[in-house]
N, C-alpha and C. Protein backbone atom coordinates (compact mmCIF):
# COMPACT_ATOMS: atom_id res chain seq x y z
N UNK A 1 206.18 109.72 220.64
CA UNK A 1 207.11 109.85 219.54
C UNK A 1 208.02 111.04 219.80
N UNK A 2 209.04 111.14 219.44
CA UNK A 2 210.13 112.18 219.63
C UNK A 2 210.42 112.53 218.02
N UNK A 3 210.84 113.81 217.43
CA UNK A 3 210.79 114.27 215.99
C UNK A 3 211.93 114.74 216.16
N UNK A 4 212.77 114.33 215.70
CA UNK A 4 214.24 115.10 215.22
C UNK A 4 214.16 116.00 214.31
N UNK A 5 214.03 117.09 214.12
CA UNK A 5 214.28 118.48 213.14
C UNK A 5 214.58 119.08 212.93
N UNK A 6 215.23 119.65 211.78
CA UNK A 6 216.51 120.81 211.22
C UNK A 6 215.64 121.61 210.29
N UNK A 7 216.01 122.57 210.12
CA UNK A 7 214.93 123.44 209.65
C UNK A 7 215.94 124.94 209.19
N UNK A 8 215.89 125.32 207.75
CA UNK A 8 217.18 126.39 207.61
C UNK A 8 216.06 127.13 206.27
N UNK A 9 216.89 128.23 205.87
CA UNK A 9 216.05 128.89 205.41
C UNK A 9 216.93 128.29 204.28
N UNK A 10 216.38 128.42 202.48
CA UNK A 10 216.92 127.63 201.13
C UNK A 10 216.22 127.75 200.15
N UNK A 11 216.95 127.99 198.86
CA UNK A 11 216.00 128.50 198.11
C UNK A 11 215.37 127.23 197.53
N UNK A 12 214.24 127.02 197.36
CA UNK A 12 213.60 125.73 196.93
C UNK A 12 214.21 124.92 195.47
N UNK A 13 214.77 125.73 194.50
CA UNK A 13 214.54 125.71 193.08
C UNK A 13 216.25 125.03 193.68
N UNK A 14 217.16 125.26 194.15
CA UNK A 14 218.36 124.06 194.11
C UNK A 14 217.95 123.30 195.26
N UNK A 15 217.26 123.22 195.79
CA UNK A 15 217.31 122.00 197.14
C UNK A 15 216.32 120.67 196.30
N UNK A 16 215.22 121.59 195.79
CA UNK A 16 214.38 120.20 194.60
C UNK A 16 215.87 119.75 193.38
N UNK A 17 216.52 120.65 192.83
CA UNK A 17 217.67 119.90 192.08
C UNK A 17 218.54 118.80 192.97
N UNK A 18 218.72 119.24 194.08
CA UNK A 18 219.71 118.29 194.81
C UNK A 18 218.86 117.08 195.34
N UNK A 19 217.85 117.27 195.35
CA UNK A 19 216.90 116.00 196.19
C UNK A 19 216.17 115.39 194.49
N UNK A 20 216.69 115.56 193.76
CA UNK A 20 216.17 114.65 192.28
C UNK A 20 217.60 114.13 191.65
N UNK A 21 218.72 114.82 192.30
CA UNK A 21 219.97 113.90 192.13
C UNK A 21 220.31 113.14 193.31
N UNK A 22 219.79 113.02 194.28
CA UNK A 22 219.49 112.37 195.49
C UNK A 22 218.79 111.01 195.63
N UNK A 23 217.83 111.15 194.26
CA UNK A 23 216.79 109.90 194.05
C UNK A 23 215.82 110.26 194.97
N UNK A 24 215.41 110.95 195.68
CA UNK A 24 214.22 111.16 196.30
C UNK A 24 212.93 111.35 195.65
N UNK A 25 211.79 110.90 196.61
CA UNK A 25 210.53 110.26 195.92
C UNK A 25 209.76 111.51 196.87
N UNK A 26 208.96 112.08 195.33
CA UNK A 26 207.82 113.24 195.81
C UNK A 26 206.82 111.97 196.73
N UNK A 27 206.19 113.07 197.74
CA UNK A 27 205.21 112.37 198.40
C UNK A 27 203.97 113.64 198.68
N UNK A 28 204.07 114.33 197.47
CA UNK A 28 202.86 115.30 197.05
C UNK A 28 203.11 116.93 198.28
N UNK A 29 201.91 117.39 197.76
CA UNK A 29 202.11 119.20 198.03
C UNK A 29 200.51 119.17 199.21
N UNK A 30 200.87 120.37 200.08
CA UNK A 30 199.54 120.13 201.10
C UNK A 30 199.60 121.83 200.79
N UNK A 31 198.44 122.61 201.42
CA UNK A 31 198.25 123.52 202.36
C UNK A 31 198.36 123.44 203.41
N UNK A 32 198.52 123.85 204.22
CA UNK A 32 198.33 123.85 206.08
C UNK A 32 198.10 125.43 206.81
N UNK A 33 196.87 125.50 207.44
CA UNK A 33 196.74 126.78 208.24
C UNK A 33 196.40 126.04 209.66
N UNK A 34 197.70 126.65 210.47
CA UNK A 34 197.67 126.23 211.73
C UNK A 34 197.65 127.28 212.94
N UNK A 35 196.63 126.81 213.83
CA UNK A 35 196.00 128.09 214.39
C UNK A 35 196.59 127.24 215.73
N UNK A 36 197.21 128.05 216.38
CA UNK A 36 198.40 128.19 217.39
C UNK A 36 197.11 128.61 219.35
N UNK A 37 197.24 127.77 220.39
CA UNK A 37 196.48 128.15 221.01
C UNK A 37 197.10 128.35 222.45
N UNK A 38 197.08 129.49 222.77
CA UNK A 38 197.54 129.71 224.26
C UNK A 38 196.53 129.26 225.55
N UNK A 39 197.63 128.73 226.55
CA UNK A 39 196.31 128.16 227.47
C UNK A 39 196.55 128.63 228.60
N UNK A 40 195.22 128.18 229.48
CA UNK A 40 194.18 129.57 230.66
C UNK A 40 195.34 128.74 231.76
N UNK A 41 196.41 127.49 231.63
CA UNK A 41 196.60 127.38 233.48
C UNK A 41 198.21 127.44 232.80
N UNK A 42 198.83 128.03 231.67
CA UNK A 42 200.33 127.98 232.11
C UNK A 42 200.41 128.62 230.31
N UNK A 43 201.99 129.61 230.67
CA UNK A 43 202.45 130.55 229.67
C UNK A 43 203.31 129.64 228.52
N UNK A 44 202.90 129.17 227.59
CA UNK A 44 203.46 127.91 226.00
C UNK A 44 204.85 128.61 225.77
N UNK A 45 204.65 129.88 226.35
CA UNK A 45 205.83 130.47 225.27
C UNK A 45 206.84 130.63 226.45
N UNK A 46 206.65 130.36 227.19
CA UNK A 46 207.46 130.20 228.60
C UNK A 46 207.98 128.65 229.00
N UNK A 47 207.21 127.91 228.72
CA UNK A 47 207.26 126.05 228.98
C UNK A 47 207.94 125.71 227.61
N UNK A 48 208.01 126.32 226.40
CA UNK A 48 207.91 125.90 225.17
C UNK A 48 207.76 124.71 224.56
N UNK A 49 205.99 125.34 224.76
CA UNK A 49 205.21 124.00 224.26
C UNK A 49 204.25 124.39 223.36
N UNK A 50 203.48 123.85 222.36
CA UNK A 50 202.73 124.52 221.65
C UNK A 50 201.42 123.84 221.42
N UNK A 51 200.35 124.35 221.13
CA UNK A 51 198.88 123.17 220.98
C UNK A 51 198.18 123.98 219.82
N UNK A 52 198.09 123.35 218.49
CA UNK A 52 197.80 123.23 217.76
C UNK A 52 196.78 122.38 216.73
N UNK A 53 196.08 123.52 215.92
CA UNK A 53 194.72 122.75 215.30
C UNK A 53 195.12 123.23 213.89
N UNK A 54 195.83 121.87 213.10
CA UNK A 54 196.27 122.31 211.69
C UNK A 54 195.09 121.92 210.88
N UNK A 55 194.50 122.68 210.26
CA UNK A 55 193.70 122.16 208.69
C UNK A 55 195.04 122.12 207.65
N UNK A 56 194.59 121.14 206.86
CA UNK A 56 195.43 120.93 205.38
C UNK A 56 194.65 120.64 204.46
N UNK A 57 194.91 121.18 203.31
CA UNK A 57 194.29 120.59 202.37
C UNK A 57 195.34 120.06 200.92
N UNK A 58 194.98 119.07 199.89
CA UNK A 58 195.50 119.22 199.10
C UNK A 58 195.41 120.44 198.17
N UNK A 59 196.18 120.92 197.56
CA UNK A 59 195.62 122.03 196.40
C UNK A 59 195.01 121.41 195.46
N UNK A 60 194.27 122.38 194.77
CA UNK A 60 193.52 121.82 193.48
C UNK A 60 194.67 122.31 192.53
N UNK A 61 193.51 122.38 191.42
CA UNK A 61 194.67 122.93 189.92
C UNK A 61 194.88 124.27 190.13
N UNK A 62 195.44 125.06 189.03
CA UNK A 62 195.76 126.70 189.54
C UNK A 62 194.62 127.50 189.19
N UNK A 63 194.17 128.32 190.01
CA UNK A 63 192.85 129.17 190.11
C UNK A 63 191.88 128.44 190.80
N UNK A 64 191.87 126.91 191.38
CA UNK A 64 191.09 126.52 191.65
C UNK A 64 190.32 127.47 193.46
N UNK A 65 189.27 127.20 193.47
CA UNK A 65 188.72 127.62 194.47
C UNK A 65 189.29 126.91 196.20
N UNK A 66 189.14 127.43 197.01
CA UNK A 66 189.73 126.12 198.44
C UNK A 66 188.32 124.75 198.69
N UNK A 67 186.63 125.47 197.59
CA UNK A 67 186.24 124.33 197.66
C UNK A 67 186.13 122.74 196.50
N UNK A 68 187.01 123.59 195.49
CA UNK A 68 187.63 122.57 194.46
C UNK A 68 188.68 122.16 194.68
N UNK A 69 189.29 122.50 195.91
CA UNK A 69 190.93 121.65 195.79
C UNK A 69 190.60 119.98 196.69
N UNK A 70 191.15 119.52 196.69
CA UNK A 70 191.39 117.97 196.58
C UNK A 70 190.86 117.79 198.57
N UNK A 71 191.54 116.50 198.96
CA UNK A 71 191.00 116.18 200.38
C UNK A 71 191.21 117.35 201.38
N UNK A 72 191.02 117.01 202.18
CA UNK A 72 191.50 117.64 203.28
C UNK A 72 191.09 117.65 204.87
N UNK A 73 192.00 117.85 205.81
CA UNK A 73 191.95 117.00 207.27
C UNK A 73 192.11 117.95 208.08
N UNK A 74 191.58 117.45 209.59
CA UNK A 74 192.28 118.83 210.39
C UNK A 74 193.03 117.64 211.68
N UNK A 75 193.90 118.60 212.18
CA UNK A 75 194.86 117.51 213.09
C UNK A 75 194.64 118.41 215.00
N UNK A 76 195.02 117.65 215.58
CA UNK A 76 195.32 118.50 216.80
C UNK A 76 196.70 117.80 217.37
N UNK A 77 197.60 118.84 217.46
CA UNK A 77 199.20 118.67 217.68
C UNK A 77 199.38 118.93 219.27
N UNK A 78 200.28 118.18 219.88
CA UNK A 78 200.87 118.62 221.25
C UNK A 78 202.41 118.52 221.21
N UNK A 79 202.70 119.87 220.95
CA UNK A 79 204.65 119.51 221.11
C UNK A 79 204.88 120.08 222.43
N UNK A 80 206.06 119.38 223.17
CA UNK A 80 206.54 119.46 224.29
C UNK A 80 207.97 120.26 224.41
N UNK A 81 208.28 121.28 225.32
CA UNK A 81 209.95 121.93 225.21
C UNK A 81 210.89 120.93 224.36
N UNK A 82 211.78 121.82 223.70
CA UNK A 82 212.52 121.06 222.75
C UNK A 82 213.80 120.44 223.61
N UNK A 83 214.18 118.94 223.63
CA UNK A 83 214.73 118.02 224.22
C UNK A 83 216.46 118.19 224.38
N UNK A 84 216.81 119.38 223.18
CA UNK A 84 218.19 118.66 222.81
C UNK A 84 218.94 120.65 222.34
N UNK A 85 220.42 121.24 222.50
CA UNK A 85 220.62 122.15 221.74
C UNK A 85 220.87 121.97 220.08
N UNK A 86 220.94 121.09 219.87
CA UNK A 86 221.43 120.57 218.64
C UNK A 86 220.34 120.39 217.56
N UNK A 87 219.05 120.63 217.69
CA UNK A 87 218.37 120.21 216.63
C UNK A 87 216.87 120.59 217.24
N UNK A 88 215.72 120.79 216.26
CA UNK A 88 214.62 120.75 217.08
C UNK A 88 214.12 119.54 217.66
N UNK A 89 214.61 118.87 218.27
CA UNK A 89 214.12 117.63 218.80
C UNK A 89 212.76 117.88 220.09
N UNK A 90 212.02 116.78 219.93
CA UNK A 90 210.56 117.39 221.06
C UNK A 90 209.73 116.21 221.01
N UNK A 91 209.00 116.37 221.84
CA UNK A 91 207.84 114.70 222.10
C UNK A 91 207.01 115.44 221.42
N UNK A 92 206.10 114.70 220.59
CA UNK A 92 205.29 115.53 219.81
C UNK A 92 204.05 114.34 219.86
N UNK A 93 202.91 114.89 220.05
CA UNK A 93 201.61 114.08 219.95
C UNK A 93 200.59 114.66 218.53
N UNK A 94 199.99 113.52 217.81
CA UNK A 94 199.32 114.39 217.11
C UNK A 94 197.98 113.34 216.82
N UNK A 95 196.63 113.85 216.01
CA UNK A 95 195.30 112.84 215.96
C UNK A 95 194.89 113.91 215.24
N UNK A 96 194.27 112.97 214.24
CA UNK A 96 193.36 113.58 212.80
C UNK A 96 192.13 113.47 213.91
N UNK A 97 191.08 115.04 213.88
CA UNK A 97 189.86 114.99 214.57
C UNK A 97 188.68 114.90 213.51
N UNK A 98 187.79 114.48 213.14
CA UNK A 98 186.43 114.78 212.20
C UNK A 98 186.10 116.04 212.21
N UNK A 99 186.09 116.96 212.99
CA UNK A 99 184.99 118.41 212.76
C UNK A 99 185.95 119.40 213.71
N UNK A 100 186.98 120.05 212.78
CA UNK A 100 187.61 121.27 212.60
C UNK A 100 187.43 122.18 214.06
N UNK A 101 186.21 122.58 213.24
CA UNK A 101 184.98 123.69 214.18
C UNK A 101 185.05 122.97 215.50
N UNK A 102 184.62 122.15 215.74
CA UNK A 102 184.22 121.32 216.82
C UNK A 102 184.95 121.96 217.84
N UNK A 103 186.46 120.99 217.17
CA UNK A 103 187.60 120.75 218.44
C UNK A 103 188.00 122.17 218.46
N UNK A 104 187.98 123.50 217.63
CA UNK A 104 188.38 124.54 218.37
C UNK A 104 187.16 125.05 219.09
N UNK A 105 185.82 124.79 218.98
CA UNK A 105 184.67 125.04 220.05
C UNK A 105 185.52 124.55 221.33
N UNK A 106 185.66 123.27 221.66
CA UNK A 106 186.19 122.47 222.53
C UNK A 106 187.26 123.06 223.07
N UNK A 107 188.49 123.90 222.47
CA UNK A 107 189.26 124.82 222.89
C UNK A 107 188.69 125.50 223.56
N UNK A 108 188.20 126.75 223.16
CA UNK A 108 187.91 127.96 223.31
C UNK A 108 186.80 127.65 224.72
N UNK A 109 185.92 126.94 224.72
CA UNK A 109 185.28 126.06 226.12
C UNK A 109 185.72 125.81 226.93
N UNK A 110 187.00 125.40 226.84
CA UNK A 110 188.13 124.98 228.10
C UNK A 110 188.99 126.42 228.23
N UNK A 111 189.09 127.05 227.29
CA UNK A 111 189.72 128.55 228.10
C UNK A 111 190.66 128.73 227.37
N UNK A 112 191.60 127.79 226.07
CA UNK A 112 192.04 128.08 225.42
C UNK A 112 191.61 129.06 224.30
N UNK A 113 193.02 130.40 224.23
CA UNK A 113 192.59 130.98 223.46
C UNK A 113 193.49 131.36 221.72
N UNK A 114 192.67 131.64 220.93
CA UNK A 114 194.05 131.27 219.61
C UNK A 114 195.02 132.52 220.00
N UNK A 115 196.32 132.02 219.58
CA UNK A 115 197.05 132.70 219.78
C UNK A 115 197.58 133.68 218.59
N UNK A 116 197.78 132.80 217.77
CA UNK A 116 198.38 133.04 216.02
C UNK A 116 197.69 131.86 215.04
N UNK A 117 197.66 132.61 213.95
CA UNK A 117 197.90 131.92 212.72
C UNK A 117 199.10 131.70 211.49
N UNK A 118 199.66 130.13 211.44
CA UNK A 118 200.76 130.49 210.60
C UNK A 118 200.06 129.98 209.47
N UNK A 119 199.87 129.97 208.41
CA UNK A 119 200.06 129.23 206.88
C UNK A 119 201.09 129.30 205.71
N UNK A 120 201.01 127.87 205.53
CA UNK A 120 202.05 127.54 204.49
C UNK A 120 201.52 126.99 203.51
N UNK A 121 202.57 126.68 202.51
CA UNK A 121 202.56 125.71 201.33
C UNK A 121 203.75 124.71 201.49
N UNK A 122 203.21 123.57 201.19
CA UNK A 122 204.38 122.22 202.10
C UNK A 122 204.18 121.31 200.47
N UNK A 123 205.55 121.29 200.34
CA UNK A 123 206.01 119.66 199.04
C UNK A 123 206.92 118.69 199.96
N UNK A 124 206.20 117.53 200.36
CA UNK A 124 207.25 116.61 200.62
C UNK A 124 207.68 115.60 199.99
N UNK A 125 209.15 115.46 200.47
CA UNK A 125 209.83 114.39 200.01
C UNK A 125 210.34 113.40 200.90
N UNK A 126 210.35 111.86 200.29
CA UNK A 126 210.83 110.82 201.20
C UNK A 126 212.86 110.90 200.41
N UNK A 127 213.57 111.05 201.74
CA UNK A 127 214.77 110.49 201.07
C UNK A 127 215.63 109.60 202.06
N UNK A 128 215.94 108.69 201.81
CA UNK A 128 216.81 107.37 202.50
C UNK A 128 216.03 107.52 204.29
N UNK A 129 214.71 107.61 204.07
CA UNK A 129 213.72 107.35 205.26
C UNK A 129 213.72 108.55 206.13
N UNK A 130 213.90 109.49 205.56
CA UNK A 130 213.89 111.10 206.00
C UNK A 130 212.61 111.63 205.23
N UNK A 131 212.17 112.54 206.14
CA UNK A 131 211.49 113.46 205.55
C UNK A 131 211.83 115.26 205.05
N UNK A 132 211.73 115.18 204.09
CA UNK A 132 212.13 116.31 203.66
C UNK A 132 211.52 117.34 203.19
N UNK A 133 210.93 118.61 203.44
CA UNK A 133 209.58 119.23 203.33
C UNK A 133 210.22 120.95 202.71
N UNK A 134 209.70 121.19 201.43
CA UNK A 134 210.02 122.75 201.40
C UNK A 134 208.46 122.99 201.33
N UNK A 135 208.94 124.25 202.42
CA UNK A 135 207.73 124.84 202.99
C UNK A 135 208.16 126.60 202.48
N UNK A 136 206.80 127.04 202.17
CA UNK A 136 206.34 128.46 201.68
C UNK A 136 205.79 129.39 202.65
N UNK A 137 205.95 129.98 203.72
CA UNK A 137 205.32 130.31 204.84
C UNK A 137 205.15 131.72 204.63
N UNK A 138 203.46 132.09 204.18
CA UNK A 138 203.38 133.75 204.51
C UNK A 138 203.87 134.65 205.28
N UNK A 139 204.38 135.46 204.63
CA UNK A 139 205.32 136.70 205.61
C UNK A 139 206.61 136.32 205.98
N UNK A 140 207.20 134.63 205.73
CA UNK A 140 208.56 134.91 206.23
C UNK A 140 209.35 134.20 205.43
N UNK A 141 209.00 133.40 203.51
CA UNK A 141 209.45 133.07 202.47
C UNK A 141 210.39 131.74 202.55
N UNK A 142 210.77 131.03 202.50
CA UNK A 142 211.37 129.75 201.85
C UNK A 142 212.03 129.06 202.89
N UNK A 143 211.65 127.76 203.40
CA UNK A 143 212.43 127.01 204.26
C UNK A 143 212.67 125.70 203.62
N UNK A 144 213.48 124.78 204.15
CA UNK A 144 213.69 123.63 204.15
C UNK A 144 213.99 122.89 205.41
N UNK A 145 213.03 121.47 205.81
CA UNK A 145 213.27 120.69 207.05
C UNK A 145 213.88 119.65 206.32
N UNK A 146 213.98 118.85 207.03
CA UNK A 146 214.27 117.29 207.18
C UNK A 146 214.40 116.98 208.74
N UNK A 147 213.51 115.58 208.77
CA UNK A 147 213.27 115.50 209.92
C UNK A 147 213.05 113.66 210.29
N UNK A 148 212.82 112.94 211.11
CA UNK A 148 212.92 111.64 211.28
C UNK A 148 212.04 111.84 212.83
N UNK A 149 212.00 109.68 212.79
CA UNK A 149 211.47 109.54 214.13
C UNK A 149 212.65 109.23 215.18
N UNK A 150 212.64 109.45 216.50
CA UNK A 150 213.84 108.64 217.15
C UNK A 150 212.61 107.37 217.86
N UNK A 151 212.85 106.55 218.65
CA UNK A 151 212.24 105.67 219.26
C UNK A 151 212.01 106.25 220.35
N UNK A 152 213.53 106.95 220.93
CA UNK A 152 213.24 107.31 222.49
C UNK A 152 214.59 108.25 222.45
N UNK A 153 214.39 108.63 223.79
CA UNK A 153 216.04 109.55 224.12
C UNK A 153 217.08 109.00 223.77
N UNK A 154 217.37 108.28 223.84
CA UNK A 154 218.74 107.15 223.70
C UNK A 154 218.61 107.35 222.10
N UNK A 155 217.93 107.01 221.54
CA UNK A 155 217.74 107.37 219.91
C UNK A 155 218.30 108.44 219.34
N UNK A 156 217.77 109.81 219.89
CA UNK A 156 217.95 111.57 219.39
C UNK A 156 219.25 111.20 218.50
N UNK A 157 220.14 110.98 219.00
CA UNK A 157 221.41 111.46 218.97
C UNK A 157 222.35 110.71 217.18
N UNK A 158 221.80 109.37 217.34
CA UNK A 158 221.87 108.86 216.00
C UNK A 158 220.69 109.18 214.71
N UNK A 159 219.49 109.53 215.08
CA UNK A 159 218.63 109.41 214.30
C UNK A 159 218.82 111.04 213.65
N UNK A 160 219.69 112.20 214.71
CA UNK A 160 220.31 113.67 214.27
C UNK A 160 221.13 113.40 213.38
N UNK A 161 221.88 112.53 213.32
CA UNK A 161 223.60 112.61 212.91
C UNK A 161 223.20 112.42 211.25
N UNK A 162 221.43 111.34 211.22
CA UNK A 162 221.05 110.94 209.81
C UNK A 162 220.47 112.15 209.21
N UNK A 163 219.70 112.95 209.66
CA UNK A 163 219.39 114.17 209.72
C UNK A 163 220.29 115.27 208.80
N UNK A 164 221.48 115.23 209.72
CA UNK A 164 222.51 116.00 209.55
C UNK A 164 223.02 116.03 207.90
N UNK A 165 223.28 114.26 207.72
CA UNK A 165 223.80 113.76 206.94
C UNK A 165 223.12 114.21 205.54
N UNK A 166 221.77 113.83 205.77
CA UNK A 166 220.75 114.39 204.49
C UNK A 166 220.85 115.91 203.94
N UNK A 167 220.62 116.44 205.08
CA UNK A 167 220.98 118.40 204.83
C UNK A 167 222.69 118.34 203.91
N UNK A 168 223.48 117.74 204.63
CA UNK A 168 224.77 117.81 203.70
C UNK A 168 224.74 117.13 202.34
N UNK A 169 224.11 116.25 202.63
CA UNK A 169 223.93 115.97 200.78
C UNK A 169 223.29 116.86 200.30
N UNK A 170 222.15 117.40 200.46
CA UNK A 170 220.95 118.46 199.58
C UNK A 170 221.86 119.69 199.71
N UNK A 171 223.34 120.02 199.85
CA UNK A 171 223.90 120.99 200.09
C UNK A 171 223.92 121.91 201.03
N UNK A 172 222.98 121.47 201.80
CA UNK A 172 223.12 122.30 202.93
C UNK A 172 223.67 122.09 204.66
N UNK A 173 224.03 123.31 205.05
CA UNK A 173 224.70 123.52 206.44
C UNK A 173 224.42 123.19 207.61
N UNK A 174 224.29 122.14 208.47
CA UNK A 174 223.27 121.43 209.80
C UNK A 174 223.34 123.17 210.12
N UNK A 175 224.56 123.77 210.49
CA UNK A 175 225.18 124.84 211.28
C UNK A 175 223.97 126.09 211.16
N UNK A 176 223.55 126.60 209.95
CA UNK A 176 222.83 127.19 209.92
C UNK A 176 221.26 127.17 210.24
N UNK A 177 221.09 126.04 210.91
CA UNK A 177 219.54 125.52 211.22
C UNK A 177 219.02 126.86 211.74
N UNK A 178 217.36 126.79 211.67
CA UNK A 178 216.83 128.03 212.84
C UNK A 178 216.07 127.43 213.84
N UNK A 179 216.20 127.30 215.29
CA UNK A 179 215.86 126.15 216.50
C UNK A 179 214.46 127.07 216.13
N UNK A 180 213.88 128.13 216.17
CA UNK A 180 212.58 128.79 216.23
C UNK A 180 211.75 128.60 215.68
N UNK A 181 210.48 127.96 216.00
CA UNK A 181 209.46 128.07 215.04
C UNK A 181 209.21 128.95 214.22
N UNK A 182 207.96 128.28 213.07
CA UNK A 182 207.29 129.49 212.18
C UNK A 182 206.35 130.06 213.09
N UNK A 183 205.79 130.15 213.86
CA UNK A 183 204.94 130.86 214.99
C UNK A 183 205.81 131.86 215.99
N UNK A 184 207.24 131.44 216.22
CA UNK A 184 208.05 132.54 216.62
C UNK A 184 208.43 133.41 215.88
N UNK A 185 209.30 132.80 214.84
CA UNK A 185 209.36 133.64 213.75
C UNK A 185 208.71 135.16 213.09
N UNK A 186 207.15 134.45 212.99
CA UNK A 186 206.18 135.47 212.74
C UNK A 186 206.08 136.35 213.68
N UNK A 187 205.93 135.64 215.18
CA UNK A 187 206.10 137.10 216.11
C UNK A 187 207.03 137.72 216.05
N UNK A 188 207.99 137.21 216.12
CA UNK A 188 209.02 138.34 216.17
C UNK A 188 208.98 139.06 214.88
N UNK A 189 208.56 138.81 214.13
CA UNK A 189 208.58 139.85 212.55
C UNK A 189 207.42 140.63 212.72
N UNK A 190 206.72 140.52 213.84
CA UNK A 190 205.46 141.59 214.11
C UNK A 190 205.84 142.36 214.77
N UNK A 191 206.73 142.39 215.83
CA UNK A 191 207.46 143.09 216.95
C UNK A 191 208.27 144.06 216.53
């Protein structure tokens, strides 16, 4: 799969106004703590590639405990150097694992070691077959994506332009995107 993604910083409270005059359909609120893993035969932040073990959970009600809040899954991600200057575009692999613990045992066994931790708070929205996500990210405050599938390379380029199109309706600027992850991000705000 290839992920087309724009990603800008926005204050949540007009981008939810513009995406409810938009007609867009909530598709609920997650947690996510994603623990970022550097590996023993080549430098991620040099290849820019990343391997990742996200837990999510739903939230519970407010005050609830993390063992009263609702389901919750853990994933293991493989994104590949980003494809395109124009957008975060990248081959991205991902698989819900059963036991969290396990698969980072299974890391850390093979020589992978964690690198970072980012966590967020994620509300998504479906709009005209986009995904649209305001995300809450500790230490570096308010984003907005929208993002799609392409089929293949030949794809990127139209499945951006829809991309594009969505950010300009929700009022916002393709121009101002940030190509950097929340895992760069954070480093560099440690640095």
């Amino acid at each position: 799969m290839i992920e087309v993604e724009v990603k800008l910083r926005a204050s949540h409270d007009a981008v939810r106004d513009a995406l409810t005059a938009a007609g867009a359909e909530s598709r609920g609120r997650l947690v996510q703590v994603d623990t970022y893993y550097d590996a023993p035969h080549r430098d991620f932040a040099e290849t820019d590639e990343a391997l990742r073990l996200r837990r999510e959970r739903r939230p519970g009600a407010p005050g609830a405990s993390p063992e009263q809040s609702g389901e919750s899954n853990t994933k293991v991600t493989y994104k590949g150097p980003l494809l395109d200057e124009a957008s975060k575009t990248r081959e991205e692999h991902e698989t819900t694992v059963r036991d969290g613990d396990t698969a980072g045992a299974i890391f850390d066994g093979l020589g992978f070691e964690p690198a970072a931790v980012v966590e967020k708070e994620r509300e998504f929205f479906d709009l005209d077959g986009h995904t649209v996500t305001l995300d809450r990210v500790d230490g570096l405050g308010e984003f907005v994506e929208v993002e799609a599938e392409a089929a293949d390379e030949a794809d990127v380029e139209r499945v951006r332009a829809g991309v594009f199109e969505v950010l300009q309706r929700l009022g916002l600027d393709p121009d101002e995107q940030i190509r950097t992850s929340y895992l760069g991000l954070l480093l560099a705000a440690e640095e």
